[in-house]
PDB file of N, CA and C in Angstrom:
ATOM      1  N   UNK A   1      12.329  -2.671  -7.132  1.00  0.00           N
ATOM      2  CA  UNK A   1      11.011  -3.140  -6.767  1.00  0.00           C
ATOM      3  C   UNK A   1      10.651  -4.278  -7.729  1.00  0.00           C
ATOM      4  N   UNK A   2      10.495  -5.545  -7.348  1.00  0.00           N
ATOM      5  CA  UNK A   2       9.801  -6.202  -7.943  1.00  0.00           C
ATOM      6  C   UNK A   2       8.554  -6.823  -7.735  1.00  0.00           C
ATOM      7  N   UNK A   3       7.646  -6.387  -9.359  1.00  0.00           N
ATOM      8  CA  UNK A   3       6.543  -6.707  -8.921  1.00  0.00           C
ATOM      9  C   UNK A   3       5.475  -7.636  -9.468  1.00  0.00           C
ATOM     10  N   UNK A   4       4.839  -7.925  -8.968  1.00  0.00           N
ATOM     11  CA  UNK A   4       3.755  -9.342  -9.522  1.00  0.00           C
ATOM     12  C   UNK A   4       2.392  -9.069  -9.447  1.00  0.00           C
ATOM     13  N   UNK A   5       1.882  -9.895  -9.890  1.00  0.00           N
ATOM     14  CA  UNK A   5      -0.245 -10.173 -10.220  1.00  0.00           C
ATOM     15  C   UNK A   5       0.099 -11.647  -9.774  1.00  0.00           C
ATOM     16  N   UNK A   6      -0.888 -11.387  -8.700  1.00  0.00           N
ATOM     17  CA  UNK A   6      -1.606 -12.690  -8.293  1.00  0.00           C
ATOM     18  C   UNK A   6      -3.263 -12.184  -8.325  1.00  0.00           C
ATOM     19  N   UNK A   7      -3.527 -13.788  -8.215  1.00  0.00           N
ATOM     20  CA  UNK A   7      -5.345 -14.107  -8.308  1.00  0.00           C
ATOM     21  C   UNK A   7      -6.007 -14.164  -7.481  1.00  0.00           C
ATOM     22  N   UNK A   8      -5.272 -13.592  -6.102  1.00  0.00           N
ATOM     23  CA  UNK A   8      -5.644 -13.529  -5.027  1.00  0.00           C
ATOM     24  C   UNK A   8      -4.866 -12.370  -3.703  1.00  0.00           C
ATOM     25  N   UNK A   9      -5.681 -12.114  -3.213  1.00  0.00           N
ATOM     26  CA  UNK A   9      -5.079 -11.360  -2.027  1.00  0.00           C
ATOM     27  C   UNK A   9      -6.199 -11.244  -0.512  1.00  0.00           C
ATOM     28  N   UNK A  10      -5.671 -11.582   0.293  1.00  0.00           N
ATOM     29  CA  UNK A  10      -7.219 -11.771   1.551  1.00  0.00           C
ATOM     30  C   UNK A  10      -7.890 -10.179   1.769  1.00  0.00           C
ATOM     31  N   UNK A  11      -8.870 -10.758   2.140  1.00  0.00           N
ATOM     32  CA  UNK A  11      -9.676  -9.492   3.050  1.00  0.00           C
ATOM     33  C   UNK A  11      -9.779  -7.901   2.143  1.00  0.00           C
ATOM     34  N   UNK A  12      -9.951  -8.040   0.472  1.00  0.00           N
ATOM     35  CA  UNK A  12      -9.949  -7.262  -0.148  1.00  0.00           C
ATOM     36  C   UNK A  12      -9.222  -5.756  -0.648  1.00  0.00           C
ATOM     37  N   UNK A  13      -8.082  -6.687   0.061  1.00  0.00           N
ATOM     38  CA  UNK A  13      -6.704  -5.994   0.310  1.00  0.00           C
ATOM     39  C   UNK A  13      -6.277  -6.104  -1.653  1.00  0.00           C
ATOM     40  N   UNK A  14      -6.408  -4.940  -2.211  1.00  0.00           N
ATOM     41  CA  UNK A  14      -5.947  -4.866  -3.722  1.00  0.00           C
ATOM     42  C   UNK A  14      -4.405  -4.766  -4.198  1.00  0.00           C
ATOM     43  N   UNK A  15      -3.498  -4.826  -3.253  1.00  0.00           N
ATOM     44  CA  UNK A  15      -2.231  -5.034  -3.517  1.00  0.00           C
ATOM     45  C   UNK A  15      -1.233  -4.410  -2.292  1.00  0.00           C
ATOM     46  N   UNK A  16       0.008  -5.355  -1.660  1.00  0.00           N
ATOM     47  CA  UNK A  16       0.634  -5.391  -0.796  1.00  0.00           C
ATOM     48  C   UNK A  16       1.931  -5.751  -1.043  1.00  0.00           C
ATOM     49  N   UNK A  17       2.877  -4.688  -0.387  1.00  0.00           N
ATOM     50  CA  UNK A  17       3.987  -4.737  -0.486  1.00  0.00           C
ATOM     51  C   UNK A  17       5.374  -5.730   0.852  1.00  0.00           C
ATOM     52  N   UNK A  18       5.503  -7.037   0.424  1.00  0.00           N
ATOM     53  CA  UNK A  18       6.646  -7.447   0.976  1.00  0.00           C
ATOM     54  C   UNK A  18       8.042  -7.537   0.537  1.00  0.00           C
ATOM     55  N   UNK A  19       8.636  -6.328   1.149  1.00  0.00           N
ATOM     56  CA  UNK A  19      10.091  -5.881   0.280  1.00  0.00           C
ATOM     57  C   UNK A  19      10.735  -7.079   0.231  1.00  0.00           C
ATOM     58  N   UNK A  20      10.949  -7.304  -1.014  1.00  0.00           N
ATOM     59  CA  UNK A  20      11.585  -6.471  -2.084  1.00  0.00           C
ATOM     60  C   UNK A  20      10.182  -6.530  -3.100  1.00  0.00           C
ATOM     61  N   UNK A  21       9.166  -7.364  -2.853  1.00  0.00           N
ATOM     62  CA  UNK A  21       8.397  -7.470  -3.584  1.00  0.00           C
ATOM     63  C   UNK A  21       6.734  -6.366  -3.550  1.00  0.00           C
ATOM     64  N   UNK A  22       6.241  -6.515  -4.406  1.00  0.00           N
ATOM     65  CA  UNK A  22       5.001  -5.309  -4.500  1.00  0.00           C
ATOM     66  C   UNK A  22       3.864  -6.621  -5.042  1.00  0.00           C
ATOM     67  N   UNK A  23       3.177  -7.363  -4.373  1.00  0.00           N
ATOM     68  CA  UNK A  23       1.923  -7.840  -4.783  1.00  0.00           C
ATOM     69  C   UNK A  23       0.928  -7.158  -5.442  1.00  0.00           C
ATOM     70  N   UNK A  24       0.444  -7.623  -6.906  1.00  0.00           N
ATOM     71  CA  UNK A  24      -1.258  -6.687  -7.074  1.00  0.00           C
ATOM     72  C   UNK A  24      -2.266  -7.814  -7.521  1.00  0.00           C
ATOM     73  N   UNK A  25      -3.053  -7.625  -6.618  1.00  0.00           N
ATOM     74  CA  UNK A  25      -4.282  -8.454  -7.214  1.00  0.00           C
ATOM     75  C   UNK A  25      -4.860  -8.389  -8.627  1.00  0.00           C
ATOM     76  N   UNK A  26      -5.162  -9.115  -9.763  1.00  0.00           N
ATOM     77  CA  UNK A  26      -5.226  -9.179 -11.008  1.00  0.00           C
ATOM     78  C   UNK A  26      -6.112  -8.246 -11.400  1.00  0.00           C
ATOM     79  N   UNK A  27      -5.890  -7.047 -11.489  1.00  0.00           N
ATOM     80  CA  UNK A  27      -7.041  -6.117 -12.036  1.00  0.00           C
ATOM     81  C   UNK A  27      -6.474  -5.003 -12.082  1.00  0.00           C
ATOM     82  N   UNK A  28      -5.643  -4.830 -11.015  1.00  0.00           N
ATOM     83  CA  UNK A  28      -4.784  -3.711 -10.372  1.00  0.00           C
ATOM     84  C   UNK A  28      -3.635  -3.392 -10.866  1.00  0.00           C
ATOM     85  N   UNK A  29      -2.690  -4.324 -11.446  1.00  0.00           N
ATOM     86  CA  UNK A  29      -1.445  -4.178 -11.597  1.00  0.00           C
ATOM     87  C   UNK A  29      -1.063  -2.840 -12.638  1.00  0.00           C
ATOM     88  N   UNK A  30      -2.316  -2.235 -13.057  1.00  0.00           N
ATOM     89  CA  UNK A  30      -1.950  -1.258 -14.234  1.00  0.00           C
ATOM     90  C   UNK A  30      -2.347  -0.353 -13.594  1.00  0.00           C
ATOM     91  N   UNK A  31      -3.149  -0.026 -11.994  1.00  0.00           N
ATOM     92  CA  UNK A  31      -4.068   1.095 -11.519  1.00  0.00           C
ATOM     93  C   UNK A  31      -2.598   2.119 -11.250  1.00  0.00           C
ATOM     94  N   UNK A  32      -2.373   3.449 -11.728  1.00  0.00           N
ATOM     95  CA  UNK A  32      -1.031   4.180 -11.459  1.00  0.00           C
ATOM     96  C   UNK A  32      -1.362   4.901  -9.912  1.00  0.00           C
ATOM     97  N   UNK A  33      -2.577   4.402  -9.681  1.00  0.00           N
ATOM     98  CA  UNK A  33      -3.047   5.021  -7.948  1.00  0.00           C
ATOM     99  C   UNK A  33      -2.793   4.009  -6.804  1.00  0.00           C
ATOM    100  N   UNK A  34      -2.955   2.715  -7.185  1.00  0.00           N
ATOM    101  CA  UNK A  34      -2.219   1.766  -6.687  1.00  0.00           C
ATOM    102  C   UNK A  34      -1.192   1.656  -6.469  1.00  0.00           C
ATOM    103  N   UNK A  35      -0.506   1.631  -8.085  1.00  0.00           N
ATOM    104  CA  UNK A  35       1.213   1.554  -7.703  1.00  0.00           C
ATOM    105  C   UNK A  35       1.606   2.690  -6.848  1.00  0.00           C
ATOM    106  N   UNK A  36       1.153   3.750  -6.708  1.00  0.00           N
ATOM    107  CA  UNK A  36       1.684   4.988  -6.220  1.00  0.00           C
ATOM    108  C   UNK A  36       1.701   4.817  -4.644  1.00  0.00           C
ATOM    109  N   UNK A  37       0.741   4.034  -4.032  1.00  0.00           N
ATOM    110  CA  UNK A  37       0.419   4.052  -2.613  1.00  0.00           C
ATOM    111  C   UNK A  37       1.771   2.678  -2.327  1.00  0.00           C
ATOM    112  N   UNK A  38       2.015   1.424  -3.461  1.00  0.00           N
ATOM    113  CA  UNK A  38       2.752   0.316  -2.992  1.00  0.00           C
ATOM    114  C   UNK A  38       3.808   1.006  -2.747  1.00  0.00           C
ATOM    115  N   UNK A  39       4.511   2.203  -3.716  1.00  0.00           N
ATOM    116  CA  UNK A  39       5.974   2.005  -4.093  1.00  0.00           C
ATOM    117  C   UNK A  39       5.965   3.501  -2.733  1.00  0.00           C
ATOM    118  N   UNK A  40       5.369   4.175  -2.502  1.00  0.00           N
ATOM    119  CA  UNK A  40       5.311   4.758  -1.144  1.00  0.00           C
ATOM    120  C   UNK A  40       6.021   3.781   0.287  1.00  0.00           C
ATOM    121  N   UNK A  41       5.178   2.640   0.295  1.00  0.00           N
ATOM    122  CA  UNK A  41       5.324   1.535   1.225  1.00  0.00           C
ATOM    123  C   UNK A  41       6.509   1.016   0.920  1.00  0.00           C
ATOM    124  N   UNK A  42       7.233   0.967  -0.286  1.00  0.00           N
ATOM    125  CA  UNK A  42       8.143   0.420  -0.471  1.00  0.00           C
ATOM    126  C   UNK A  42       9.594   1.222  -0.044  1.00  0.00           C
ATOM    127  N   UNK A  43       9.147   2.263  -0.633  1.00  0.00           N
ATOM    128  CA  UNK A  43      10.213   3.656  -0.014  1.00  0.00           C
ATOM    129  C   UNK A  43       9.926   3.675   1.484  1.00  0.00           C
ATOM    130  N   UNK A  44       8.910   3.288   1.999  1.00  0.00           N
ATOM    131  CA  UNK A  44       9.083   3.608   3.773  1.00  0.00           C
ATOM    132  C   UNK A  44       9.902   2.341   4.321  1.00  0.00           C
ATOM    133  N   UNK A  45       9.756   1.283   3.736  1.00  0.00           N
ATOM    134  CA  UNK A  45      10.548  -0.002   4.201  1.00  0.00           C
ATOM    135  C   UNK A  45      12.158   0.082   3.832  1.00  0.00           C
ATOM    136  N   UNK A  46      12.375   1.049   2.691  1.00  0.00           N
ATOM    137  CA  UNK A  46      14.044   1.083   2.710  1.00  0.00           C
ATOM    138  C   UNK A  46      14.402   2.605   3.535  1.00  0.00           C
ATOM    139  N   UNK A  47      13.541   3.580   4.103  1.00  0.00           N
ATOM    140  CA  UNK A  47      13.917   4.565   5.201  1.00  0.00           C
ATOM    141  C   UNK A  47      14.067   4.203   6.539  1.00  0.00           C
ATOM    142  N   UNK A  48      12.973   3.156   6.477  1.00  0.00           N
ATOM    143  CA  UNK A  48      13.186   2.887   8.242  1.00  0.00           C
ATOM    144  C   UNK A  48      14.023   1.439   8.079  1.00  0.00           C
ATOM    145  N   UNK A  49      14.336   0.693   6.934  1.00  0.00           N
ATOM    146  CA  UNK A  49      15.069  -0.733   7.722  1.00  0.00           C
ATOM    147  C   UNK A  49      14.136  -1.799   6.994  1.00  0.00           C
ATOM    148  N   UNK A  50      13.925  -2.522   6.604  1.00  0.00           N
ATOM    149  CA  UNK A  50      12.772  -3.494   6.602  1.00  0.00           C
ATOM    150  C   UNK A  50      12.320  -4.093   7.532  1.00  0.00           C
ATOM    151  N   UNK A  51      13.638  -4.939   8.121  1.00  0.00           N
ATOM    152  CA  UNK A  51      12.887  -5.347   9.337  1.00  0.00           C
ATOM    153  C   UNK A  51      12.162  -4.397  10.608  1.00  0.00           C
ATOM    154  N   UNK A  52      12.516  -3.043  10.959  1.00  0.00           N
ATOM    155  CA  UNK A  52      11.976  -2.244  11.633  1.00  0.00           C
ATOM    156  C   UNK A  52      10.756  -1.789  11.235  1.00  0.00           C
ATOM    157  N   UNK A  53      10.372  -1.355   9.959  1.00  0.00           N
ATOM    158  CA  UNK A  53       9.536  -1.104   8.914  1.00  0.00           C
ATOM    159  C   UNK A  53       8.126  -2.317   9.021  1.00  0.00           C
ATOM    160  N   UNK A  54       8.775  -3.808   8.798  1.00  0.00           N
ATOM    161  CA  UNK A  54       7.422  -4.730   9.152  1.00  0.00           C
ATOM    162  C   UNK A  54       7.250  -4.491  10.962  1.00  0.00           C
ATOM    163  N   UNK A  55       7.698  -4.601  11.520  1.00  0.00           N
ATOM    164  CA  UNK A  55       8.005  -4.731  13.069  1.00  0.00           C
ATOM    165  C   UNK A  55       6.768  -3.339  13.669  1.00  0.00           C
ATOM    166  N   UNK A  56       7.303  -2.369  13.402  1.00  0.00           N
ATOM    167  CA  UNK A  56       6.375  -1.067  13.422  1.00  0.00           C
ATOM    168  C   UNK A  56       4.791  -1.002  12.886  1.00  0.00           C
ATOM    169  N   UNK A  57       4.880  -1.376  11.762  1.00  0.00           N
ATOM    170  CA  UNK A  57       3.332  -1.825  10.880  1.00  0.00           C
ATOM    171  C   UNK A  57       2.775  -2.861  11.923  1.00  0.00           C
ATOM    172  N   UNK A  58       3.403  -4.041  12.097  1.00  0.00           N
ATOM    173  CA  UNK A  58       2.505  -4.685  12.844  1.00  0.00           C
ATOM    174  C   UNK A  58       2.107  -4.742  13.907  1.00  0.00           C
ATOM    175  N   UNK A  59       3.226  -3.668  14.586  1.00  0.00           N
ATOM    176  CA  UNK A  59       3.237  -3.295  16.382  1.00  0.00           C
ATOM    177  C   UNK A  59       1.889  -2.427  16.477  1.00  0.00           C
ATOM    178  N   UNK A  60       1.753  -1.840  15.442  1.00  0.00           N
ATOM    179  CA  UNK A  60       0.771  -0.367  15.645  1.00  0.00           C
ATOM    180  C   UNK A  60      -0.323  -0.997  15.345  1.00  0.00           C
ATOM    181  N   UNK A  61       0.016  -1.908  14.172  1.00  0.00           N
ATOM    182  CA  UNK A  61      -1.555  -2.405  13.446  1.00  0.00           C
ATOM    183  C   UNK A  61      -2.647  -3.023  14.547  1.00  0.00           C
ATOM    184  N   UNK A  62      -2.313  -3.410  15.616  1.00  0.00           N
ATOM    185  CA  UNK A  62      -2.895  -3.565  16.542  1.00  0.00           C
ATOM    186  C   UNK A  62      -3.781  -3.220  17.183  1.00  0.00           C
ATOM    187  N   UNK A  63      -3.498  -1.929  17.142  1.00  0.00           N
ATOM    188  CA  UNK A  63      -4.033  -1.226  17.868  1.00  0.00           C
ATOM    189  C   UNK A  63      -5.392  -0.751  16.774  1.00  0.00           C
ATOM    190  N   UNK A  64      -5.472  -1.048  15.775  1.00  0.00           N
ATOM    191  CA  UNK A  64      -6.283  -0.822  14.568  1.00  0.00           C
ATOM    192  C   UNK A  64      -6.854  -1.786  13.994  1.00  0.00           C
ATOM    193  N   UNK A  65      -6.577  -2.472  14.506  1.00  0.00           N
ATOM    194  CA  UNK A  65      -7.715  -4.382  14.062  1.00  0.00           C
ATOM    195  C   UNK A  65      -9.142  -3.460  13.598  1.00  0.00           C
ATOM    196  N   UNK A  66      -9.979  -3.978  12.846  1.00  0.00           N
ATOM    197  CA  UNK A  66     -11.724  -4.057  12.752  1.00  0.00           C
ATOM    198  C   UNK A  66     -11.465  -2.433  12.101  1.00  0.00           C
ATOM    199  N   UNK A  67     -10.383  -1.591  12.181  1.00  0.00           N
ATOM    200  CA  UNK A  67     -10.760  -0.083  11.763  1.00  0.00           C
ATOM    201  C   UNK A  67     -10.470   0.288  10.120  1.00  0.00           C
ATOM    202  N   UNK A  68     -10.387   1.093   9.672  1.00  0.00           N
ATOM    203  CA  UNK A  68     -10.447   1.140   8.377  1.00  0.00           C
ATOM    204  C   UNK A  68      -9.197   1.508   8.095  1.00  0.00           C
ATOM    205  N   UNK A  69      -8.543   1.027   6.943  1.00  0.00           N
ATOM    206  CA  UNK A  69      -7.107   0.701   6.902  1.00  0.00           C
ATOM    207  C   UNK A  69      -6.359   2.821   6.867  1.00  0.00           C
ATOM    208  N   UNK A  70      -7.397   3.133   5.788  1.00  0.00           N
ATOM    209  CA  UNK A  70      -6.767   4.260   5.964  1.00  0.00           C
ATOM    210  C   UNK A  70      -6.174   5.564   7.208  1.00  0.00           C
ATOM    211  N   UNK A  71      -6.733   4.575   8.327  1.00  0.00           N
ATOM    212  CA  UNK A  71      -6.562   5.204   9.750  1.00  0.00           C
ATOM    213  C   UNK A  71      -5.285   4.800  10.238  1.00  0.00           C
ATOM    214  N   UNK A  72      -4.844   3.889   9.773  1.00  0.00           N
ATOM    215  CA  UNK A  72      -3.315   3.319  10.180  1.00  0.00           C
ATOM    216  C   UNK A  72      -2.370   4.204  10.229  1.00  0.00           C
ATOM    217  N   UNK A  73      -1.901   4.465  11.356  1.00  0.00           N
ATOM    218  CA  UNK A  73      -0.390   5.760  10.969  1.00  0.00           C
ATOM    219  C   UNK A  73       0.493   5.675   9.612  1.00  0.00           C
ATOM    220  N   UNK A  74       0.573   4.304   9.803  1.00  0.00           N
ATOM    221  CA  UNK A  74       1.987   4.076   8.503  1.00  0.00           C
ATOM    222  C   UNK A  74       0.890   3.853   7.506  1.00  0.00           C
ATOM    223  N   UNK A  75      -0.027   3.956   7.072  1.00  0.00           N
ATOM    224  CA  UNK A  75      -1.373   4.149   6.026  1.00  0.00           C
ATOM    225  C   UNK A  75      -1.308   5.406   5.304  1.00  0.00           C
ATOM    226  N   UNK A  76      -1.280   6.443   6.324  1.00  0.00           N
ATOM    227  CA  UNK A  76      -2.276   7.600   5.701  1.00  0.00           C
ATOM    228  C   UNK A  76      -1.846   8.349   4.936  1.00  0.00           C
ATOM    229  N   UNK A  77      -1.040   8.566   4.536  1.00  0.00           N
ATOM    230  CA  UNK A  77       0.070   9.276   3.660  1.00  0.00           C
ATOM    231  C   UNK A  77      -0.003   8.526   2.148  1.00  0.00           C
ATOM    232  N   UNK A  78       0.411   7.048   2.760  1.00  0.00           N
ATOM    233  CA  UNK A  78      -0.206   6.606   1.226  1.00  0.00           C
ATOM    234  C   UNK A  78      -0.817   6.452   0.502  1.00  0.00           C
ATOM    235  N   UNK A  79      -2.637   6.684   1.548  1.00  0.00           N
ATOM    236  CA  UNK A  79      -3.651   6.815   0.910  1.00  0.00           C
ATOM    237  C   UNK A  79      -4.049   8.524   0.692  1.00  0.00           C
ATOM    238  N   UNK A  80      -3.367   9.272   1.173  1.00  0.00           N
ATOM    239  CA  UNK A  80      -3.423  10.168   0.727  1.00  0.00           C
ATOM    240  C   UNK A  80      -3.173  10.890  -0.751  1.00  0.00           C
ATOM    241  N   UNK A  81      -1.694  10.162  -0.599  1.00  0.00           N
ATOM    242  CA  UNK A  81      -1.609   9.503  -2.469  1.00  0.00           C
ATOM    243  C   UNK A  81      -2.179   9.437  -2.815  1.00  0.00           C
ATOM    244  N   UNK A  82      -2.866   8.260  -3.045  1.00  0.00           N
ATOM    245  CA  UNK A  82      -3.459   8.224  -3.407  1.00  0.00           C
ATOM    246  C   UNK A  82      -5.172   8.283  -3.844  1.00  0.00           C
ATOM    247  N   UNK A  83      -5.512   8.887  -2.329  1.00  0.00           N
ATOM    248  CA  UNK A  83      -6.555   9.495  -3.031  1.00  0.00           C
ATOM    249  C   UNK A  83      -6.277  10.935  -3.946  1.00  0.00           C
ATOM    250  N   UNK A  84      -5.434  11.797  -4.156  1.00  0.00           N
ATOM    251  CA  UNK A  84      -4.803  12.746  -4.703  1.00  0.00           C
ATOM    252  C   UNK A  84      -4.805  12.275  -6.234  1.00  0.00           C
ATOM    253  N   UNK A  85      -3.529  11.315  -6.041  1.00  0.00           N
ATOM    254  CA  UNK A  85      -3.915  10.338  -7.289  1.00  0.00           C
ATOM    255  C   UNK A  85      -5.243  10.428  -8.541  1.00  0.00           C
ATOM    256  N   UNK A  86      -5.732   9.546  -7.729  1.00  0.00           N
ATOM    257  CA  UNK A  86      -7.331   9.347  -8.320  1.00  0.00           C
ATOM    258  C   UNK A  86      -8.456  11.205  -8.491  1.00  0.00           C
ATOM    259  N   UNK A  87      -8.146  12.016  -7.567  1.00  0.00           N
ATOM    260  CA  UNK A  87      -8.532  13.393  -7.879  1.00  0.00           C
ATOM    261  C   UNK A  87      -8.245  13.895  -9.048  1.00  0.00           C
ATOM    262  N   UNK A  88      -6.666  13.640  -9.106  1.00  0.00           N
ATOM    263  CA  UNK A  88      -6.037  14.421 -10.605  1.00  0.00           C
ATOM    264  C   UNK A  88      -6.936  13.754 -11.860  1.00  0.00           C
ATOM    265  N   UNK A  89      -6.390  12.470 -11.883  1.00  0.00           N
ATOM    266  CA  UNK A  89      -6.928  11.445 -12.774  1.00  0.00           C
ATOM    267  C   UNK A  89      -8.535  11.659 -13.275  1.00  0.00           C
ATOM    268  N   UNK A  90      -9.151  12.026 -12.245  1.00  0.00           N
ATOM    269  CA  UNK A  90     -11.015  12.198 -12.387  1.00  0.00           C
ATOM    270  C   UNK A  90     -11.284  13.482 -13.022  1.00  0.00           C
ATOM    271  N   UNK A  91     -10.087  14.606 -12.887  1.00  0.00           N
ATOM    272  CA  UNK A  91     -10.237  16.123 -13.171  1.00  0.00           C
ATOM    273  C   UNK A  91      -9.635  16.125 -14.482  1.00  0.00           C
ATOM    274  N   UNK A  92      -9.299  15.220 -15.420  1.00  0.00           N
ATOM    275  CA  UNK A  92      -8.940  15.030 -16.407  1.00  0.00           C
ATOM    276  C   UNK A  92      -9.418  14.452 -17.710  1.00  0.00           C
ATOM    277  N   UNK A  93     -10.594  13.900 -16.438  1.00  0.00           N
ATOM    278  CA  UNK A  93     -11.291  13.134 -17.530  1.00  0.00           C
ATOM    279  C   UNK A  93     -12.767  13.709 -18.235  1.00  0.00           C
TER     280      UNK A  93
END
């Protein structure tokens, strides 16, 4: 996985994974609830194929325009992560 901080990312999207790479918007790159949901995405793109993997995301994403990302099939698992993630993390503190 390689990964980067940029100073930007659209539509308040906090970090996105194009294999081989893991984007994080500059704030993020240290969040371990973040990385946890990218490198999820990253493991689903080397199970299904990459190219099948983007192909699928964007076939479905369609059908999910205007809705909230965590409703996405190929989404919810990772935000499940990570909301799990962020549970542990809050029960610790």
């Amino acid at each position: 996985m390689i990964e980067l901080t940029v100073p930007w990312l659209p539509g308040g999207i906090r970090a996105v994974t194009l294999w081989p790479l893991v984007l994080y918007l500059r704030g993020y790159e240290d969040d371990p609830c973040v990385r946890l949901h990218e490198e999820y995405h990253w493991r689903q793109a080397l199970r299904w194929g990459v190219v099948p993997w983007y192909a699928a995301y964007l076939l479905v994403g369609i059908f999910y325009i205007g809705k909230p990302a965590p409703r996405h099939p190929m989404e919810r698992e990772a935000y499940r992560i990570e909301r799990e993630c962020r549970r542990q993390r809050n029960a610790q503190e």
